[in-house]
C-alpha atoms as a PDB file:
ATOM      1  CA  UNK A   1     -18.285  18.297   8.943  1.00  0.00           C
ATOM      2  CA  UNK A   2     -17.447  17.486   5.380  1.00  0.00           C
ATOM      3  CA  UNK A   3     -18.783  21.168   4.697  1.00  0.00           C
ATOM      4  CA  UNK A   4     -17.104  23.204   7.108  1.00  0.00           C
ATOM      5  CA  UNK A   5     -13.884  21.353   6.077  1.00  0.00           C
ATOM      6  CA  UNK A   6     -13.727  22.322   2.832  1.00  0.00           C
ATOM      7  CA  UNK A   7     -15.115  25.723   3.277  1.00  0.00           C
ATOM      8  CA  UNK A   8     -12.089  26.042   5.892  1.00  0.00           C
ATOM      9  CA  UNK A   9      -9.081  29.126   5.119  1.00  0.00           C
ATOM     10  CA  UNK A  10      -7.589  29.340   8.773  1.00  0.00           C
ATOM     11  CA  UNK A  11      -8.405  27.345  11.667  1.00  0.00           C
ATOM     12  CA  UNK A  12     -11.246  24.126  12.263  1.00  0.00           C
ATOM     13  CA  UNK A  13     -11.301  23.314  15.946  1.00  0.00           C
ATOM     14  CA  UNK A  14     -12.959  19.560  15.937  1.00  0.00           C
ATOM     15  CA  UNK A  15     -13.516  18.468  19.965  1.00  0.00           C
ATOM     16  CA  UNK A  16     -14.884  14.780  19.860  1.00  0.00           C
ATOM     17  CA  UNK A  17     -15.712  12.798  23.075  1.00  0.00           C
ATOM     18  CA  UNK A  18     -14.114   9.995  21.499  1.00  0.00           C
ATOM     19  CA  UNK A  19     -11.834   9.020  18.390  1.00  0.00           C
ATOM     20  CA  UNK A  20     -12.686   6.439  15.659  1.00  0.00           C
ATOM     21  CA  UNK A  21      -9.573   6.112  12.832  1.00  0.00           C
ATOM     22  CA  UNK A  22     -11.919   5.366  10.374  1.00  0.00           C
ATOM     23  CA  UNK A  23     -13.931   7.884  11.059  1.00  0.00           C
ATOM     24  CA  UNK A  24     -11.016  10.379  10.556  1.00  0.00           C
ATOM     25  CA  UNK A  25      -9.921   8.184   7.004  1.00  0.00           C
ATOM     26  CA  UNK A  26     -13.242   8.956   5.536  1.00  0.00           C
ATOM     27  CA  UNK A  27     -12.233  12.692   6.293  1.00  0.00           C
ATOM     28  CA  UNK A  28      -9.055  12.618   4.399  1.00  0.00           C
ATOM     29  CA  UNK A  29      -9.897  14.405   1.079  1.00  0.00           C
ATOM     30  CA  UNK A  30     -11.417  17.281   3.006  1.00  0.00           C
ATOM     31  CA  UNK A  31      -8.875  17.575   5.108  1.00  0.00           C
ATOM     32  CA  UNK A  32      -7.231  17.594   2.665  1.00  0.00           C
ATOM     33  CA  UNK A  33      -9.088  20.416   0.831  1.00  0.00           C
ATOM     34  CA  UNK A  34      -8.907  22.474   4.146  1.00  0.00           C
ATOM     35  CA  UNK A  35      -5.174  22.678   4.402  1.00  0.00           C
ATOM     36  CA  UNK A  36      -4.667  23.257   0.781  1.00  0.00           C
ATOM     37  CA  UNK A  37      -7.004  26.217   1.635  1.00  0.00           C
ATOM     38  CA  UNK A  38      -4.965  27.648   4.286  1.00  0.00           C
ATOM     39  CA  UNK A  39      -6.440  25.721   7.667  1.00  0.00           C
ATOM     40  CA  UNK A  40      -4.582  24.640  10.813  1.00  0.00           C
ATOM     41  CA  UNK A  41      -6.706  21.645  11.712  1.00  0.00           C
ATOM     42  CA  UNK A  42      -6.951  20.878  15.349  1.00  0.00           C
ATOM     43  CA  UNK A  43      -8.937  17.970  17.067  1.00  0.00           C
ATOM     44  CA  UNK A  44      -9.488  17.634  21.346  1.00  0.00           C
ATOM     45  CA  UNK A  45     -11.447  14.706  22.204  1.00  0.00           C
ATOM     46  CA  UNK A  46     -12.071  13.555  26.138  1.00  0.00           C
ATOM     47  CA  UNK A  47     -14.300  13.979  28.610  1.00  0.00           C
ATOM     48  CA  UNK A  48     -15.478  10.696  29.402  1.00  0.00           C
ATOM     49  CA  UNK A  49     -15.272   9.530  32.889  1.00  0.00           C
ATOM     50  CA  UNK A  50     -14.779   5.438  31.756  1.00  0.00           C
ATOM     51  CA  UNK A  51     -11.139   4.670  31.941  1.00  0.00           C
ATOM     52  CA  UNK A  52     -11.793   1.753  29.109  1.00  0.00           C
ATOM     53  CA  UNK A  53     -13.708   4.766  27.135  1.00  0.00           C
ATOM     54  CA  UNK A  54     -10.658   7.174  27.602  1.00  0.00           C
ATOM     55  CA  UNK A  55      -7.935   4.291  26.812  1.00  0.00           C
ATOM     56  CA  UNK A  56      -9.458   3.423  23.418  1.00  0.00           C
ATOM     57  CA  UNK A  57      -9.575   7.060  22.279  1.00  0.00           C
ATOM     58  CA  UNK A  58      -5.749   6.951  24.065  1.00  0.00           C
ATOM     59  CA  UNK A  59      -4.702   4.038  21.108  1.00  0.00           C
ATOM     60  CA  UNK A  60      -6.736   6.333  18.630  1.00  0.00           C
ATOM     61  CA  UNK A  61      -5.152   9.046  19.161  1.00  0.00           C
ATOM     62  CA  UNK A  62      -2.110   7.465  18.800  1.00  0.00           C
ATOM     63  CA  UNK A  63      -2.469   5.272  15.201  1.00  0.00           C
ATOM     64  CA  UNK A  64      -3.849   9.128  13.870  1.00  0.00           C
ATOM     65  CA  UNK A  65      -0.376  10.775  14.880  1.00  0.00           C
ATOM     66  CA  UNK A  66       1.343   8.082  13.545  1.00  0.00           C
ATOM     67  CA  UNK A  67      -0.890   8.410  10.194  1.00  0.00           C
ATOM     68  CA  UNK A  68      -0.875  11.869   9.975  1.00  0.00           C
ATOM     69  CA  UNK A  69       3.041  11.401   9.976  1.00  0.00           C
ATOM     70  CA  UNK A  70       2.779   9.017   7.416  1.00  0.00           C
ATOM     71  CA  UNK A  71       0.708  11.508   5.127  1.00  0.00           C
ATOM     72  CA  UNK A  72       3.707  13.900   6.160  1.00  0.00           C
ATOM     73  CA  UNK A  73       0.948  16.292   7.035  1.00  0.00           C
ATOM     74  CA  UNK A  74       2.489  17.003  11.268  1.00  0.00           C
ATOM     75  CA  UNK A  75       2.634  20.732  10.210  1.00  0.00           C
ATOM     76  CA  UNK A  76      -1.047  21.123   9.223  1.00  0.00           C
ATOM     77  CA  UNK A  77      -3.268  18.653  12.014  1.00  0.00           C
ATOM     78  CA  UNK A  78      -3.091  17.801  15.411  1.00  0.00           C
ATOM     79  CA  UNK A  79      -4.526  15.367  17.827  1.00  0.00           C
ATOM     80  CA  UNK A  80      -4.286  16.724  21.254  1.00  0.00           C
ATOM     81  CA  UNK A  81      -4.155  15.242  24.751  1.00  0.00           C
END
């Protein structure tokens, strides 16, 4: 991941069956790197049938908006539905 990241210019599509925050900290720098490059970063995640499974990744998605905000980087990620 960390690769492709910071090889990105235009576009990584990341589709997760679930959402971990810290998972997505640890990523910051090459995020980062990708959207000083150029990239659009967009992340999916779903597909699991549990409703407890589906919540959680719900609140993830949710505390990632609200810290993508607070790196004032809306323009260049987003978590979809």
């Amino acid at each position: 991941m960390q690769r492709t990241l910071r090889k990105a210019r235009k576009l990584v599509v990341i589709h997760s069956t679930f959402l971990r925050e810290g998972a997505f900290l640890a990523l910051q720098e090459d995020f980062r790197v990708a959207m000083n490059r150029g990239a659009k970063i967009h992340v999916f995640w779903g597909q699991s049938e549990s409703t407890t499974e589906a919540a959680t990744s719900r609140a993830e998605a949710e505390r990632l908006r609200i810290q993508i905000g607070n790196w004032g980087l809306n323009s260049h990620i987003t978590i979809h539905n």
